[in-house]
C-alpha atoms as a PDB file:
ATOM      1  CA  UNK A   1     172.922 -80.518 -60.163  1.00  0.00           C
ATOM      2  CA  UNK A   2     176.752 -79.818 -60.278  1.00  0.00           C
ATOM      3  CA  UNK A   3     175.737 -76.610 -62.712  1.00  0.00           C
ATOM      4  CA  UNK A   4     173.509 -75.565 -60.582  1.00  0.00           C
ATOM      5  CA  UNK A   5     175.895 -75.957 -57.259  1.00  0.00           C
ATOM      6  CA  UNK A   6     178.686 -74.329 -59.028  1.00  0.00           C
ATOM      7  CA  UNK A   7     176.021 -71.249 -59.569  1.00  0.00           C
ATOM      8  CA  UNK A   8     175.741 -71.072 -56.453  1.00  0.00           C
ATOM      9  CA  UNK A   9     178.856 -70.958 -55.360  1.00  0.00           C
ATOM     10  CA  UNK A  10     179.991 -68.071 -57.378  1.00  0.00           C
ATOM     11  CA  UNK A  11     176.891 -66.259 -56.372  1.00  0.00           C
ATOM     12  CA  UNK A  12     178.449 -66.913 -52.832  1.00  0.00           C
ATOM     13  CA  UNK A  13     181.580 -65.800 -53.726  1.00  0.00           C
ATOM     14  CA  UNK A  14     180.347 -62.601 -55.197  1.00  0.00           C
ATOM     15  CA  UNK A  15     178.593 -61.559 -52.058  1.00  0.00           C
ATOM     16  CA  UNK A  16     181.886 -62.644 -49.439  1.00  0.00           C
ATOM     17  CA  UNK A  17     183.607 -59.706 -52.388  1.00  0.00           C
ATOM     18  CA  UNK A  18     181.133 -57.493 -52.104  1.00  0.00           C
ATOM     19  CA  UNK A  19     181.169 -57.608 -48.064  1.00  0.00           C
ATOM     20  CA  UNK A  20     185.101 -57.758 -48.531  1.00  0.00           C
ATOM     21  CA  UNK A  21     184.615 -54.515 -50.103  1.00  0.00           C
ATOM     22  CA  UNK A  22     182.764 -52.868 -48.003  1.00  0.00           C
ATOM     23  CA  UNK A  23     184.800 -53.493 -44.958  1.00  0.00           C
ATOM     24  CA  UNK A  24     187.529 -52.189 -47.002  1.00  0.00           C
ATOM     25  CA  UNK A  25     185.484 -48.871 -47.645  1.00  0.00           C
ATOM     26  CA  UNK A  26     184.546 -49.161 -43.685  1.00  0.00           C
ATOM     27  CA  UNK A  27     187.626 -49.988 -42.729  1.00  0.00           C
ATOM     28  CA  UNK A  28     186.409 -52.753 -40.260  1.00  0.00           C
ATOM     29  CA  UNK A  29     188.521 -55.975 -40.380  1.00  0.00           C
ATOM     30  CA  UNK A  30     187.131 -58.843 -42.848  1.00  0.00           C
END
């Protein structure tokens, strides 16, 4: 179970970058 929640979490964190990015492209505030 802690595998699996730390999966997770870095799938999490990979999305909050990628919509980090694109507000950077957009230039609308994070």
């Amino acid at each position: 179970h802690m595998v699996k929640k730390e999966q997770i979490d870095l799938q999490d964190q990979s999305v909050q970058n990628q919509v980090n990015l694109i507000h950077q492209l957009f230039g609308i505030p994070a």
